[in-house]
PDB file of N, CA and C in Angstrom:
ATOM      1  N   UNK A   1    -139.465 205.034  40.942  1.00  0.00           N
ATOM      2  CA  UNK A   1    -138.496 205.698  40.118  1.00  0.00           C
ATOM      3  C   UNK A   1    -137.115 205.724  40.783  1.00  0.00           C
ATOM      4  N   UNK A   2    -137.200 205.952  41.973  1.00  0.00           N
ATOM      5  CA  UNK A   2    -135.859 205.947  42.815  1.00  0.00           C
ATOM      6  C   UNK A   2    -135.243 204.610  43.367  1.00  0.00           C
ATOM      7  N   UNK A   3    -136.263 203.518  43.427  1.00  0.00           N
ATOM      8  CA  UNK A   3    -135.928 202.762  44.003  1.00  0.00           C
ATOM      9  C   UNK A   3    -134.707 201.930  43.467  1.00  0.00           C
ATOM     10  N   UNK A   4    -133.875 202.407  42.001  1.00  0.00           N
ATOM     11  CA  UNK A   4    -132.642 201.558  41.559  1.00  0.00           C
ATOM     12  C   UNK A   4    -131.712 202.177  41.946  1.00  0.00           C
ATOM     13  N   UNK A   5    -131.830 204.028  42.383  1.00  0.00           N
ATOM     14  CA  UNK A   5    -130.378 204.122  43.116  1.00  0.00           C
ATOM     15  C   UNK A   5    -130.452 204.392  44.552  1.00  0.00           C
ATOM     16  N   UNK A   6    -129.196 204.055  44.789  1.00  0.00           N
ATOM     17  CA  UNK A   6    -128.772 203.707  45.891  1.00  0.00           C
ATOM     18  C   UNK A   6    -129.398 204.860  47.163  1.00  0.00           C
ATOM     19  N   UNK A   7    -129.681 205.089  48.329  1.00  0.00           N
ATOM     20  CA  UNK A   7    -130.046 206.251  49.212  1.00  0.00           C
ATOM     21  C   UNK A   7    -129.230 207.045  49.184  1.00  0.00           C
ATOM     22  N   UNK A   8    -127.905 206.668  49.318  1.00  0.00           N
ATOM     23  CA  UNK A   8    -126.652 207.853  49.773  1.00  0.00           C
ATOM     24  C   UNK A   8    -126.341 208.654  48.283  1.00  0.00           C
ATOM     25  N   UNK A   9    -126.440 208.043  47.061  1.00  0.00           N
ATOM     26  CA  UNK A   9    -126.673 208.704  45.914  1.00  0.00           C
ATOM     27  C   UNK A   9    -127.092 210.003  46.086  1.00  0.00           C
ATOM     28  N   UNK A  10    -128.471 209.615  46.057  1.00  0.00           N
ATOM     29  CA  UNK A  10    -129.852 210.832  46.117  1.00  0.00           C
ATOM     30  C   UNK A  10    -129.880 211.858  47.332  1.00  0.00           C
ATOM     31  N   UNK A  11    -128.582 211.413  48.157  1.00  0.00           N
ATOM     32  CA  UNK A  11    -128.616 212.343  49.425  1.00  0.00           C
ATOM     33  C   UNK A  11    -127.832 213.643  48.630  1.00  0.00           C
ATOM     34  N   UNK A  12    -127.595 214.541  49.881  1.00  0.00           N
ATOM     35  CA  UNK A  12    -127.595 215.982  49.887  1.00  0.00           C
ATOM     36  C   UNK A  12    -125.484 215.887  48.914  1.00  0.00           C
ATOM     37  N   UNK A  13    -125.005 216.705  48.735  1.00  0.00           N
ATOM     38  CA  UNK A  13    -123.503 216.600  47.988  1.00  0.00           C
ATOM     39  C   UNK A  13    -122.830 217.159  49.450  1.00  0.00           C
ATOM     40  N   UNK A  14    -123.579 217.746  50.283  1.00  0.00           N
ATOM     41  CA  UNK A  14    -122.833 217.753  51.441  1.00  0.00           C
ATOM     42  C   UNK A  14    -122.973 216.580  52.405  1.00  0.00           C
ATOM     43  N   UNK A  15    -123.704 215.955  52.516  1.00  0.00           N
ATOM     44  CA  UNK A  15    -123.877 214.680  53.669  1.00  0.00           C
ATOM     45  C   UNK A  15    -122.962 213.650  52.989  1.00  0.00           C
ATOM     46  N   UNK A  16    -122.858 213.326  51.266  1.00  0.00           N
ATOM     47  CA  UNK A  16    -121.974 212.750  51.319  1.00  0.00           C
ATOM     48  C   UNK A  16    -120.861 212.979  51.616  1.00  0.00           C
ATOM     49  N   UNK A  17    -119.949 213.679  51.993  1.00  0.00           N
ATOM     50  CA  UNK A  17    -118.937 214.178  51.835  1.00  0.00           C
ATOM     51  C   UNK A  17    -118.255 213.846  53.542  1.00  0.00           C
ATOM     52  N   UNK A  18    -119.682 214.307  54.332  1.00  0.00           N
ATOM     53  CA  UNK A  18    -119.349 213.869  55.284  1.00  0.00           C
ATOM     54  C   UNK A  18    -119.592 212.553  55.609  1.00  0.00           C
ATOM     55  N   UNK A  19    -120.287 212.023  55.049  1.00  0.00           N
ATOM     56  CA  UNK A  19    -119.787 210.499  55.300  1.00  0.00           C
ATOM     57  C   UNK A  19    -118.767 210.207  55.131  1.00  0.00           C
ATOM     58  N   UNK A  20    -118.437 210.548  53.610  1.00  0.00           N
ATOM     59  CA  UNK A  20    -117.231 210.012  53.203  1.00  0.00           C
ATOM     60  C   UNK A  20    -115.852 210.329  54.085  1.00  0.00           C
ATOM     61  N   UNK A  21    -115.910 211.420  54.829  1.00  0.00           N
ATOM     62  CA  UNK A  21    -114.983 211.917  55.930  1.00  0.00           C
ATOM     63  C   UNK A  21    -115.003 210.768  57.144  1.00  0.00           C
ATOM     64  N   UNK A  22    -116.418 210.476  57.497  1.00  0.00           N
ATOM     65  CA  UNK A  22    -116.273 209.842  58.464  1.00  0.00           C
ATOM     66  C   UNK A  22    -115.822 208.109  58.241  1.00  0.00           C
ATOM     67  N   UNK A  23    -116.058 207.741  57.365  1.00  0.00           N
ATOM     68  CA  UNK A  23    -115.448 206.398  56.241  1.00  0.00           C
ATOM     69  C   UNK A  23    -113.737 206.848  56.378  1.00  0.00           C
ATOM     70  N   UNK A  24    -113.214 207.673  56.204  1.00  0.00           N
ATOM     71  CA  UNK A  24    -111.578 207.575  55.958  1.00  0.00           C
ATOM     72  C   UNK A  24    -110.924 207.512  57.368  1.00  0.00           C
ATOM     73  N   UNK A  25    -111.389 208.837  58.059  1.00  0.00           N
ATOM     74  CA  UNK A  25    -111.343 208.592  59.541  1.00  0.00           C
ATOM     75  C   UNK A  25    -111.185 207.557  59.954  1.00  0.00           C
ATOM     76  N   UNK A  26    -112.342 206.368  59.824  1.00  0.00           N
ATOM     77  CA  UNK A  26    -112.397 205.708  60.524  1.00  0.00           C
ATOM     78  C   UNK A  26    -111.712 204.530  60.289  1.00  0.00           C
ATOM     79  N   UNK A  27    -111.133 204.359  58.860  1.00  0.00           N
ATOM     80  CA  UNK A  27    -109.850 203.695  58.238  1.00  0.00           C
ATOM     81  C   UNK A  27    -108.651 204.246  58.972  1.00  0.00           C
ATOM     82  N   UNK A  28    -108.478 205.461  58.843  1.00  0.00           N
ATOM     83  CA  UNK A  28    -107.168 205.455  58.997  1.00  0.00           C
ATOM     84  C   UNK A  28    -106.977 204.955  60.544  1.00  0.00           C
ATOM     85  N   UNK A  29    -107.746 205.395  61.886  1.00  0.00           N
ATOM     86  CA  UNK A  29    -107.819 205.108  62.779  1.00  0.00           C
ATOM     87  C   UNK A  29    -107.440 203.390  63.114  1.00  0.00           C
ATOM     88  N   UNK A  30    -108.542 202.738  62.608  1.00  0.00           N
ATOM     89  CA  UNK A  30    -108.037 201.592  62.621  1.00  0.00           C
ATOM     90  C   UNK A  30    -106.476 201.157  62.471  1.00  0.00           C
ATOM     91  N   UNK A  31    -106.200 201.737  60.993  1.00  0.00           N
ATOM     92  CA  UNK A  31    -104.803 201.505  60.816  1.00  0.00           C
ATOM     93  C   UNK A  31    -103.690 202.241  62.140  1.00  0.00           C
ATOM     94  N   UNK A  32    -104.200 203.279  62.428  1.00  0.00           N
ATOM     95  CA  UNK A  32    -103.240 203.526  63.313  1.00  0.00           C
ATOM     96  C   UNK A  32    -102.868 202.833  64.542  1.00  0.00           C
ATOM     97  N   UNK A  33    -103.903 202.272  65.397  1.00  0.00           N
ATOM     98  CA  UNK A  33    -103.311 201.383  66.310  1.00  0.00           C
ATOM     99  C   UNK A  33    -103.218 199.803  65.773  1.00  0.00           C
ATOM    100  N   UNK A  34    -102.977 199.285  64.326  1.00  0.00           N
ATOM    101  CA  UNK A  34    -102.393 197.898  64.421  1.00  0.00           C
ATOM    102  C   UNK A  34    -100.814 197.692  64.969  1.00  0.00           C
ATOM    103  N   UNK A  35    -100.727 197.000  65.776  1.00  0.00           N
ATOM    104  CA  UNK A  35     -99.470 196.709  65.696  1.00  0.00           C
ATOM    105  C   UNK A  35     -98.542 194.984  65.573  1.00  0.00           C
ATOM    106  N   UNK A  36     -97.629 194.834  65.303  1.00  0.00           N
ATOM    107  CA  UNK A  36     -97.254 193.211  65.220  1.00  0.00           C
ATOM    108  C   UNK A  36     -97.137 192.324  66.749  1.00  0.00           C
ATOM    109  N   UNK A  37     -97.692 191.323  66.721  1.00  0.00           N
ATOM    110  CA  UNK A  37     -97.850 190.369  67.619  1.00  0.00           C
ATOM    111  C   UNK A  37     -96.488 190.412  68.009  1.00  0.00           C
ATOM    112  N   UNK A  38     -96.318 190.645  69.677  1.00  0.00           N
ATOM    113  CA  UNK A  38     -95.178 189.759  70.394  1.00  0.00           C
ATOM    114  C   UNK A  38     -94.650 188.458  70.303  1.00  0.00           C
ATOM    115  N   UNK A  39     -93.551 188.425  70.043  1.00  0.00           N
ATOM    116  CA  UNK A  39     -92.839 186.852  70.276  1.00  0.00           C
ATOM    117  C   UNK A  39     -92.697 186.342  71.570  1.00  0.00           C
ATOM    118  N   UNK A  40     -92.888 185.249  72.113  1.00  0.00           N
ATOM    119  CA  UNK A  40     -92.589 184.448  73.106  1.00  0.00           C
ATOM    120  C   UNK A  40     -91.678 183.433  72.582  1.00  0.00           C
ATOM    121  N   UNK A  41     -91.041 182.823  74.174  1.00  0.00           N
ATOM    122  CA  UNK A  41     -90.425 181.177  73.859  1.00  0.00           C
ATOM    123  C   UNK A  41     -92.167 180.836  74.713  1.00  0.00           C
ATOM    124  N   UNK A  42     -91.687 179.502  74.222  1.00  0.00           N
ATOM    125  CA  UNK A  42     -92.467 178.385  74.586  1.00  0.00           C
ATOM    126  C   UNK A  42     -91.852 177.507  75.475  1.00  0.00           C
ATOM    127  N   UNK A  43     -92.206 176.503  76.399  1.00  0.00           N
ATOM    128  CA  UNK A  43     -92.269 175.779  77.058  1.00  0.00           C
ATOM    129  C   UNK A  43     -92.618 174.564  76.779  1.00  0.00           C
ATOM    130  N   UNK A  44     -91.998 173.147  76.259  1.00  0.00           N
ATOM    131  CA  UNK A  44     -92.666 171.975  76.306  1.00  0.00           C
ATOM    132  C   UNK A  44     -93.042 171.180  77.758  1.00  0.00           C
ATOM    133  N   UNK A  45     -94.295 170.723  77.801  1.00  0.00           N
ATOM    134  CA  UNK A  45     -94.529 169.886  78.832  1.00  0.00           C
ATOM    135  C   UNK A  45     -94.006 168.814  78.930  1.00  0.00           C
ATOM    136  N   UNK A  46     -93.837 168.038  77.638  1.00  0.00           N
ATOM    137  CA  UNK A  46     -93.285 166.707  77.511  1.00  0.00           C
ATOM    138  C   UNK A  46     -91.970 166.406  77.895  1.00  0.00           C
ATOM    139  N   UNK A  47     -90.967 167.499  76.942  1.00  0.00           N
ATOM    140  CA  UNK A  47     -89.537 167.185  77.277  1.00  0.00           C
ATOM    141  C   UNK A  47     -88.809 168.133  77.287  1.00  0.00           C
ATOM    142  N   UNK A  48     -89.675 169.449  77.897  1.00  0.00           N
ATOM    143  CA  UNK A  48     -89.085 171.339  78.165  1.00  0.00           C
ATOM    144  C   UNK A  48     -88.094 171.776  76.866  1.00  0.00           C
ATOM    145  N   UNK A  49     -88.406 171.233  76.228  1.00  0.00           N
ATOM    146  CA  UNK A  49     -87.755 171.912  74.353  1.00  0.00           C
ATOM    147  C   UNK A  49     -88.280 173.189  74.962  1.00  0.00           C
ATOM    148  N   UNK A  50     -87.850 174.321  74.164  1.00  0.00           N
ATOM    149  CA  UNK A  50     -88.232 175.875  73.879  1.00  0.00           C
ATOM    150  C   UNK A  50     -88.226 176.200  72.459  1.00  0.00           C
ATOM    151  N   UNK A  51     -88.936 176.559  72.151  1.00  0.00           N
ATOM    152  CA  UNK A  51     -89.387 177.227  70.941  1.00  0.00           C
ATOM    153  C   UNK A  51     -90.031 178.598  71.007  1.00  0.00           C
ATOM    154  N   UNK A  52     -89.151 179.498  69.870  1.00  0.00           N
ATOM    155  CA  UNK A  52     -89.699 180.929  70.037  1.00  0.00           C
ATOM    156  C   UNK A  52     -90.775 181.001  68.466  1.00  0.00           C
ATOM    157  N   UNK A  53     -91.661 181.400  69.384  1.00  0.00           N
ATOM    158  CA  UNK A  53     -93.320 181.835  68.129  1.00  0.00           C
ATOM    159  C   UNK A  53     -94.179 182.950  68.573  1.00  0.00           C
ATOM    160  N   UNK A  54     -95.031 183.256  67.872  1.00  0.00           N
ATOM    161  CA  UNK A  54     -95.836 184.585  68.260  1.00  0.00           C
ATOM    162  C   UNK A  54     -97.237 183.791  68.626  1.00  0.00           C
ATOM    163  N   UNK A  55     -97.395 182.376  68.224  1.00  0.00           N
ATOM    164  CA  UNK A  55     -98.592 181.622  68.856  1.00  0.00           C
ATOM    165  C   UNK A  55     -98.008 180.860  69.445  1.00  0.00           C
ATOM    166  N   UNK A  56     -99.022 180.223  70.415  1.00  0.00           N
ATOM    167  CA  UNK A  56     -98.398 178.735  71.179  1.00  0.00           C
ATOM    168  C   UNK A  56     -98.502 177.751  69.705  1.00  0.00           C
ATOM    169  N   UNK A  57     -97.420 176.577  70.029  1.00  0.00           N
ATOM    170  CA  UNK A  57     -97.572 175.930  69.137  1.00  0.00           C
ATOM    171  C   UNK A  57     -97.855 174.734  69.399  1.00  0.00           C
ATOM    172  N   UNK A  58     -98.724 174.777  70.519  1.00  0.00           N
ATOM    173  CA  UNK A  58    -100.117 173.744  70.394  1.00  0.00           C
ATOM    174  C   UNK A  58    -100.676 173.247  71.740  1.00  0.00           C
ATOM    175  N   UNK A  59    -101.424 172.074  71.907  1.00  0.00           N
ATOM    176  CA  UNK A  59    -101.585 171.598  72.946  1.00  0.00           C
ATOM    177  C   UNK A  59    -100.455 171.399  73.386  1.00  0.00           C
ATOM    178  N   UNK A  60    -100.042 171.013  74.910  1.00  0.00           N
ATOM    179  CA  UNK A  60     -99.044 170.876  75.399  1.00  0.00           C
ATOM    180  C   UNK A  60     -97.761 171.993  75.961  1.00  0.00           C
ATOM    181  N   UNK A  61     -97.812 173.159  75.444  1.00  0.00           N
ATOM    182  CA  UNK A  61     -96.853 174.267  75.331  1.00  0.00           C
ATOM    183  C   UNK A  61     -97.469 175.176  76.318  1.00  0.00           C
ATOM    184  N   UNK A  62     -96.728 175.429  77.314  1.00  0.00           N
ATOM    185  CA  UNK A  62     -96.527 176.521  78.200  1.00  0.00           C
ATOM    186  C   UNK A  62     -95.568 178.083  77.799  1.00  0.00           C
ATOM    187  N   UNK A  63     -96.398 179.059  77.955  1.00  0.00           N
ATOM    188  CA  UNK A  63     -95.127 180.611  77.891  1.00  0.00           C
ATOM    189  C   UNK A  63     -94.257 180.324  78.335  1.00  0.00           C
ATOM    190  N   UNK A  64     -92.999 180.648  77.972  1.00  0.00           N
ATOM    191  CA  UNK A  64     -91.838 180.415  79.030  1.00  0.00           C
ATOM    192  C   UNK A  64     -91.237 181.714  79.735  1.00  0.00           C
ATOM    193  N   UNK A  65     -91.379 183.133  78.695  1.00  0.00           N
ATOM    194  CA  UNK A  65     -90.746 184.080  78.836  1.00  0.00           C
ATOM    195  C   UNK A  65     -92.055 185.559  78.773  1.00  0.00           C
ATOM    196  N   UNK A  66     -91.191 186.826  79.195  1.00  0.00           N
ATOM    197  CA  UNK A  66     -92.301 187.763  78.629  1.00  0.00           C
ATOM    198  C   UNK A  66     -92.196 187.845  76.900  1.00  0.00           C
ATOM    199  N   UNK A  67     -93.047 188.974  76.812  1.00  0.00           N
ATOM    200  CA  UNK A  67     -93.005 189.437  75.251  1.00  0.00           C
ATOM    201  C   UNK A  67     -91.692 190.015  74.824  1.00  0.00           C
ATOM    202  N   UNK A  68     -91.321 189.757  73.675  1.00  0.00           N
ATOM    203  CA  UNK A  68     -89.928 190.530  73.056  1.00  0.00           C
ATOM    204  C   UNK A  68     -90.770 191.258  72.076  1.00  0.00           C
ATOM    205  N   UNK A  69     -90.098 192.415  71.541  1.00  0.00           N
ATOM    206  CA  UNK A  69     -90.830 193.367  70.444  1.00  0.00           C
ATOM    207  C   UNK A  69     -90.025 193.018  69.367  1.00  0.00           C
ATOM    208  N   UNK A  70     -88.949 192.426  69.053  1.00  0.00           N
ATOM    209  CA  UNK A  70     -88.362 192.332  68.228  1.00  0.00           C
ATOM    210  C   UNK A  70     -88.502 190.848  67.250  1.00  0.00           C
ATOM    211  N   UNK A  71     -88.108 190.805  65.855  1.00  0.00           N
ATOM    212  CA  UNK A  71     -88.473 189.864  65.691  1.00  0.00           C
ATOM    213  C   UNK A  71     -87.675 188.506  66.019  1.00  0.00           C
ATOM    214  N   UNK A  72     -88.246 187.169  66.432  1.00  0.00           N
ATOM    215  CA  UNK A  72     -87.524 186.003  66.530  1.00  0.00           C
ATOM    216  C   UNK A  72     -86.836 186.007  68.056  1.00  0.00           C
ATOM    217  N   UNK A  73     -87.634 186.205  68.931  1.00  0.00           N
ATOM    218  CA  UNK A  73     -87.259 186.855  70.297  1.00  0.00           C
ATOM    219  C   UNK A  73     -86.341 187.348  70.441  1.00  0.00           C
ATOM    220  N   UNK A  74     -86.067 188.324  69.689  1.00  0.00           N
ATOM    221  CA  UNK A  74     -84.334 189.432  69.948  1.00  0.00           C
ATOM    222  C   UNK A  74     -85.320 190.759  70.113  1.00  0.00           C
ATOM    223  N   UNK A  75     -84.387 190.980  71.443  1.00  0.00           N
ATOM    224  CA  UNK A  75     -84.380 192.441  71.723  1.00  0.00           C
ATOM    225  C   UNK A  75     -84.905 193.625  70.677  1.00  0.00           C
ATOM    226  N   UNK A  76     -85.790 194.286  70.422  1.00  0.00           N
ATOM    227  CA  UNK A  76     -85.726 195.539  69.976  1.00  0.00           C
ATOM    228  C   UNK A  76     -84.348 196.201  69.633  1.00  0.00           C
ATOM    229  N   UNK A  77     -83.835 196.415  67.950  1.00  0.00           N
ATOM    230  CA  UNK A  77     -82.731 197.158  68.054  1.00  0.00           C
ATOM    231  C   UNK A  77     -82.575 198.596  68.537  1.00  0.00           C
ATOM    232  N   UNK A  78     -81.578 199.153  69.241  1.00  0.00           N
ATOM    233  CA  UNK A  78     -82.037 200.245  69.560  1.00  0.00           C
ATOM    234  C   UNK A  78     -81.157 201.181  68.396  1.00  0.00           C
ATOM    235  N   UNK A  79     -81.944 202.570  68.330  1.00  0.00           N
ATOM    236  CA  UNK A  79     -81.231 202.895  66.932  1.00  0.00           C
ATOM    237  C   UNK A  79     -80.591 204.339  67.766  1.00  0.00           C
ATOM    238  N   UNK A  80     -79.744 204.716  67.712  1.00  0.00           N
ATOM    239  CA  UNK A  80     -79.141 205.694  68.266  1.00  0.00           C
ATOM    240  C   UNK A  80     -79.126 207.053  67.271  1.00  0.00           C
ATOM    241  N   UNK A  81     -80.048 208.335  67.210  1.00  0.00           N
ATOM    242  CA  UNK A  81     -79.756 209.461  66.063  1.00  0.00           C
ATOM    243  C   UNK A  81     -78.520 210.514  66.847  1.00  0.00           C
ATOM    244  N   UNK A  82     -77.673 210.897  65.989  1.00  0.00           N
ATOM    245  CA  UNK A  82     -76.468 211.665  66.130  1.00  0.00           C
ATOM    246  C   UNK A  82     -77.149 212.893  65.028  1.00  0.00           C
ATOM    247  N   UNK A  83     -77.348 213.838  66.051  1.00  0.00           N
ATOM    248  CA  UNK A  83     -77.546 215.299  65.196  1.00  0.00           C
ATOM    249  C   UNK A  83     -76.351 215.430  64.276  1.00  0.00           C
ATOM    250  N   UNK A  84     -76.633 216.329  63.161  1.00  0.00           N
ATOM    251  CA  UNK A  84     -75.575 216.633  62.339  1.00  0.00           C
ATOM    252  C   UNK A  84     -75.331 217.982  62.827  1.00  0.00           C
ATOM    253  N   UNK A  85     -73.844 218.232  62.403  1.00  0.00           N
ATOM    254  CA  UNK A  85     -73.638 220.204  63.039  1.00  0.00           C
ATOM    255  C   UNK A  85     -73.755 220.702  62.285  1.00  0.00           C
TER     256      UNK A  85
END
């Protein structure tokens, strides 16, 4: 008789609930530490071209630089807040 619905259905209206708590939690968490890939230059082996990418762009390519946070290897803008009086 039970076997067409689902287990968590037929469970208690409180256990779902806490599942369902522990399901959002564990979304939002995730979301909270994504963050965007660093840019590098690159390094050619062949003929030392530089190219700035967030992957190597391929066989052959050495890092050239550290990570930039900003996009297209520029600096992070810095944003300056001025209290209002």
């Amino acid at each position: 008789m039970f076997r067409s619905i689902p287990r968590l259905a037929r469970a208690h209206p409180a256990r779902r609930a806490a599942w369902g708590l522990c399901a959002a939690t564990a979304l939002l968490a995730s979301l909270a530490q994504a963050a965007p890939a660093p840019w590098y230059y690159w390094r050619s082996k062949v003929d030392g071209a530089r190219v700035c990418a967030q992957v190597s762009p391929g066989h052959g390519w050495v890092r050239d630089s550290a990570a930039y946070d900003g996009a297209g290897c520029q600096p992070r803008p810095k944003v300056y807040v001025i209290p209002m009086r």
